[in-house]
C-alpha atoms as a PDB file:
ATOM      1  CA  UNK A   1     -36.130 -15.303  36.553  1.00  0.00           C
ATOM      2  CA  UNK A   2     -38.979 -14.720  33.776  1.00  0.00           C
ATOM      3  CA  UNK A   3     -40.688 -18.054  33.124  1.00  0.00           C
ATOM      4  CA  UNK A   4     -40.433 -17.793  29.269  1.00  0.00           C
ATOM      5  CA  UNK A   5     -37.334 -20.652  28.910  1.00  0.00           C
ATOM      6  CA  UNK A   6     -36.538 -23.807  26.557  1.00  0.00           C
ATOM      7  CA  UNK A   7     -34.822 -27.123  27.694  1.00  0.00           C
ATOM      8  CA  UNK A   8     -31.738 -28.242  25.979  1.00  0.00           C
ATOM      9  CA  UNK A   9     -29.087 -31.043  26.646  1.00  0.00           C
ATOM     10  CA  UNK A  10     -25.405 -30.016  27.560  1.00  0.00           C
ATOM     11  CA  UNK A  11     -23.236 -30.822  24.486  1.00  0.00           C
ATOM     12  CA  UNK A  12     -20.772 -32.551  27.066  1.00  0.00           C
ATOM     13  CA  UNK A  13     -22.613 -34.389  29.446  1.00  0.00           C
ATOM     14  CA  UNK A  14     -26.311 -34.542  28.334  1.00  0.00           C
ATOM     15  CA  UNK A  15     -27.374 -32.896  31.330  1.00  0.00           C
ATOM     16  CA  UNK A  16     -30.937 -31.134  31.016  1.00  0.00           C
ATOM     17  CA  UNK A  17     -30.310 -27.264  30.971  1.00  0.00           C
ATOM     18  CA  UNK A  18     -33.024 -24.993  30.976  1.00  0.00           C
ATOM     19  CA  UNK A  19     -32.037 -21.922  28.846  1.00  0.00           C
ATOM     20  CA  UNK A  20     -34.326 -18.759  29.631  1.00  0.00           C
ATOM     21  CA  UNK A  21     -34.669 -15.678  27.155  1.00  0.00           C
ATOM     22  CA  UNK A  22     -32.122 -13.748  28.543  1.00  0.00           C
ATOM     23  CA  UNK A  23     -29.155 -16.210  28.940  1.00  0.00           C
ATOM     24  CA  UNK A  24     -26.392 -15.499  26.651  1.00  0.00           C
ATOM     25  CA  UNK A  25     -23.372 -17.359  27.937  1.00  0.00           C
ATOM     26  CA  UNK A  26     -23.770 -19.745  31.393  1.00  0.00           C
ATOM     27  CA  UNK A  27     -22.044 -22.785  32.677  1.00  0.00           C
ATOM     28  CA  UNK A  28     -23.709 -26.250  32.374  1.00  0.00           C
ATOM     29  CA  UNK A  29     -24.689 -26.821  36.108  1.00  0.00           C
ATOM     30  CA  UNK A  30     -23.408 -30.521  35.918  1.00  0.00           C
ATOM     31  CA  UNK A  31     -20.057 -30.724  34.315  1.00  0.00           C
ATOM     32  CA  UNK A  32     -19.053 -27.020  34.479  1.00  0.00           C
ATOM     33  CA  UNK A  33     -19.346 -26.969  30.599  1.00  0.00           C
ATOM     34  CA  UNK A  34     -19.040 -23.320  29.242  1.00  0.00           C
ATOM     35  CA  UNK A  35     -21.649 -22.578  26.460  1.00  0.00           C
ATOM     36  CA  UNK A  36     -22.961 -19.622  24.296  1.00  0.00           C
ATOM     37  CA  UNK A  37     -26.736 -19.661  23.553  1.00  0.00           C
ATOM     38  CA  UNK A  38     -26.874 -19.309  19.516  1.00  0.00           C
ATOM     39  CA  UNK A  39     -30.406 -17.272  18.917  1.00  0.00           C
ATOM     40  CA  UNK A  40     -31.817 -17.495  15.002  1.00  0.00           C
ATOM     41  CA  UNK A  41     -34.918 -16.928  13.535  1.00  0.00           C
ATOM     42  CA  UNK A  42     -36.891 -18.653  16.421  1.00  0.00           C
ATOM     43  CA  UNK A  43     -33.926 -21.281  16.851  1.00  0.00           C
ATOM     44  CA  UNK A  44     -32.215 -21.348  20.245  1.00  0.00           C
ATOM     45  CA  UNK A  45     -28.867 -23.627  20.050  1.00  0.00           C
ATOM     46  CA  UNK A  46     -25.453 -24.092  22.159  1.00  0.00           C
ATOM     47  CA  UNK A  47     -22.401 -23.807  21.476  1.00  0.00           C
ATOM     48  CA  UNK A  48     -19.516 -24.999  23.255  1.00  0.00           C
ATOM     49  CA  UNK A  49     -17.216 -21.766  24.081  1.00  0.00           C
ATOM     50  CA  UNK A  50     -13.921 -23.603  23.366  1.00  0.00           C
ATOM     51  CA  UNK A  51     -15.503 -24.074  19.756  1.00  0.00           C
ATOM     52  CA  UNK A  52     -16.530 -20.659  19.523  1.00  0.00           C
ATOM     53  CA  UNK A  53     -12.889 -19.255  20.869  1.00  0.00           C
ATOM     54  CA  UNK A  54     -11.190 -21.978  17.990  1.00  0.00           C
ATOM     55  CA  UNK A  55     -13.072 -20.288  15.416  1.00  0.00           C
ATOM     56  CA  UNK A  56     -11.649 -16.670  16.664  1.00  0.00           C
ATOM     57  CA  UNK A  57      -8.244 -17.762  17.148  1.00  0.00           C
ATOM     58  CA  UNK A  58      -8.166 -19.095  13.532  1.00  0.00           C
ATOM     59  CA  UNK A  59      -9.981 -15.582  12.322  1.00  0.00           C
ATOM     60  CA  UNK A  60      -6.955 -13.701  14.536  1.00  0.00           C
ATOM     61  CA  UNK A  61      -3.811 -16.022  13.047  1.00  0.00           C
ATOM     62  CA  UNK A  62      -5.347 -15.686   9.221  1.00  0.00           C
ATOM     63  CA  UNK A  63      -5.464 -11.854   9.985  1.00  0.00           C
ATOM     64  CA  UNK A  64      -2.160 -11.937  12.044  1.00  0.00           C
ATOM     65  CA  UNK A  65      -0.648 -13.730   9.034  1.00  0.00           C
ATOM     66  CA  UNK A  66      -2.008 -11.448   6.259  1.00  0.00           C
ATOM     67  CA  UNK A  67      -0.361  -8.671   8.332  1.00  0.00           C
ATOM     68  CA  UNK A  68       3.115 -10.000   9.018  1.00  0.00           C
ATOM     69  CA  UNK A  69       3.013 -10.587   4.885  1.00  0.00           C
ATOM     70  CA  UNK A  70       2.521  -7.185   4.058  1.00  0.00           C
ATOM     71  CA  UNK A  71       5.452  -5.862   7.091  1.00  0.00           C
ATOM     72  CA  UNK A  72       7.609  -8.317   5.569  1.00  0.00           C
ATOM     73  CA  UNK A  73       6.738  -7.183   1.541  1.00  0.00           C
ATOM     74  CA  UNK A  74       7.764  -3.327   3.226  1.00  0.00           C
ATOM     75  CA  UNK A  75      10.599  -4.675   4.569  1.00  0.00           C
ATOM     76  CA  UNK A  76      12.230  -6.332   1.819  1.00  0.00           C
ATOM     77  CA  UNK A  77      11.203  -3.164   0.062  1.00  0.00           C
ATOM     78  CA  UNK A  78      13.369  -0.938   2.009  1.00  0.00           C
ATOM     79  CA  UNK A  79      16.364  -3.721   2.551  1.00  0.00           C
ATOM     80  CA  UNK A  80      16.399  -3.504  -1.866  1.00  0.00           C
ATOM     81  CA  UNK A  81      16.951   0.669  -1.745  1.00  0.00           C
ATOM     82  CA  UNK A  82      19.341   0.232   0.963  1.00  0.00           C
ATOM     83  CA  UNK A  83      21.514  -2.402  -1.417  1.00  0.00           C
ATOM     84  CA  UNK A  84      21.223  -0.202  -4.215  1.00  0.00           C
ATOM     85  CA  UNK A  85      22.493   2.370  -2.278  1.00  0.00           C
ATOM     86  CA  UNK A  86      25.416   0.454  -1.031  1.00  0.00           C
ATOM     87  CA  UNK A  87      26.272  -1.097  -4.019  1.00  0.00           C
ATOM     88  CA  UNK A  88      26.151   3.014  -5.526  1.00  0.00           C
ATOM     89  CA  UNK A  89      28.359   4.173  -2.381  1.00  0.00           C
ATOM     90  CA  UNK A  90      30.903   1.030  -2.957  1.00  0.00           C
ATOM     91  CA  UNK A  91      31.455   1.951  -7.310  1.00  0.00           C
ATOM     92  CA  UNK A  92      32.019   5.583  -6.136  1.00  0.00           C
ATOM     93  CA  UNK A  93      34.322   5.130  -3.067  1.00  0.00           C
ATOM     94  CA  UNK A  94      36.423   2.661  -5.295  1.00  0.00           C
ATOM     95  CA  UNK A  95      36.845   5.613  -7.912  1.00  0.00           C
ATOM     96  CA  UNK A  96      38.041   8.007  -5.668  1.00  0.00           C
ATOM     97  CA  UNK A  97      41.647   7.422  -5.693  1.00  0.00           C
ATOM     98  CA  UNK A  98      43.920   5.872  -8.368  1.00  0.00           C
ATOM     99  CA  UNK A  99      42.111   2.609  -8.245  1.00  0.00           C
ATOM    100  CA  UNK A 100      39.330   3.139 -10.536  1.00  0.00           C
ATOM    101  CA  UNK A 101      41.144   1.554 -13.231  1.00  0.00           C
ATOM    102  CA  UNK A 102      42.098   5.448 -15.301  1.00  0.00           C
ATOM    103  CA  UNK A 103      44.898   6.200 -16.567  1.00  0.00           C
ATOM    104  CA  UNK A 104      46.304   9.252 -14.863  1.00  0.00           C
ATOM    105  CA  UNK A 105      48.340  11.223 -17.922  1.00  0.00           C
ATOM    106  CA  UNK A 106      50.340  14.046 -16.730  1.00  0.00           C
ATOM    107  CA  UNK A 107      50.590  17.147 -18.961  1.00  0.00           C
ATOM    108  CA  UNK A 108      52.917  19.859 -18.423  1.00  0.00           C
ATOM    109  CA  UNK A 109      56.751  20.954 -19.334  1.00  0.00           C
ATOM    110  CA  UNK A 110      59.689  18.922 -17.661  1.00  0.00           C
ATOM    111  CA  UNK A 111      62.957  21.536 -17.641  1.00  0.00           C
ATOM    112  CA  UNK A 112      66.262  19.723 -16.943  1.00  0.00           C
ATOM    113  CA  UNK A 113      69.064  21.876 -15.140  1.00  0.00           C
ATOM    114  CA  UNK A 114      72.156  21.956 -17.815  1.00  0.00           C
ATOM    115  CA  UNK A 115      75.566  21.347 -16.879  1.00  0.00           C
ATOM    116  CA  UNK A 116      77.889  24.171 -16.503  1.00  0.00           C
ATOM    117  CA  UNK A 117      80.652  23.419 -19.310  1.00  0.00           C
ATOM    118  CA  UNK A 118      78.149  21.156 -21.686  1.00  0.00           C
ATOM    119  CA  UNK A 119      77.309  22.273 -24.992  1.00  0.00           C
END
């Protein structure tokens, strides 16, 4: 290993860690402590993994979230046509016989037989 490396304390324990140039994720060798090695501007920090993981999860469920919203806008969307639809189908199938509340009016000529022997 290149001898270009910083010391740092383990977050959990305390234990003395040295952290060399090219580490960018490595167990602490006295608690087992998982830890990513933050690089910025000349700054070398650690962070715990389970922190770094929280931060994701909480990044997935806002974007998980967002997405179920916008299914669920798309969805009610579609449910609406389908009740106007339904509520079309139901006012013409109730029209189709005599029940649509018209009056049915019968035009036309009635003829009556006449009775032999009546005037």
């Amino acid at each position: 290993m290149p001898e270009n490396f910083i010391t740092l304390q383990c977050q959990r324990c305390g234990g003395k860690l040295d952290v060399y140039e090219d580490m960018e994720r490595f167990a602490c060798a006295y608690c087992g402590t998982e830890m990513i090695v933050q690089r910025r501007g000349g700054t070398v920090a650690l962070k715990l993994v389970q922190e770094a993981i929280k931060k994701v999860q909480v990044g997935t469920d806002k974007t998980a979230a967002e997405l179920a919203i916008a299914r669920y806008e798309n969805d009610l969307v579609e449910l609406r046509k389908e009740n106007v639809k339904l509520e079309a189908d139901s006012v013409t199938a109730g029209c189709m016989g005599f029940g649509c509340g018209g009056l049915l009016v019968l035009a036309g000529s009635v003829s009556f037989p006449q009775r032999r022997g009546s005037v």
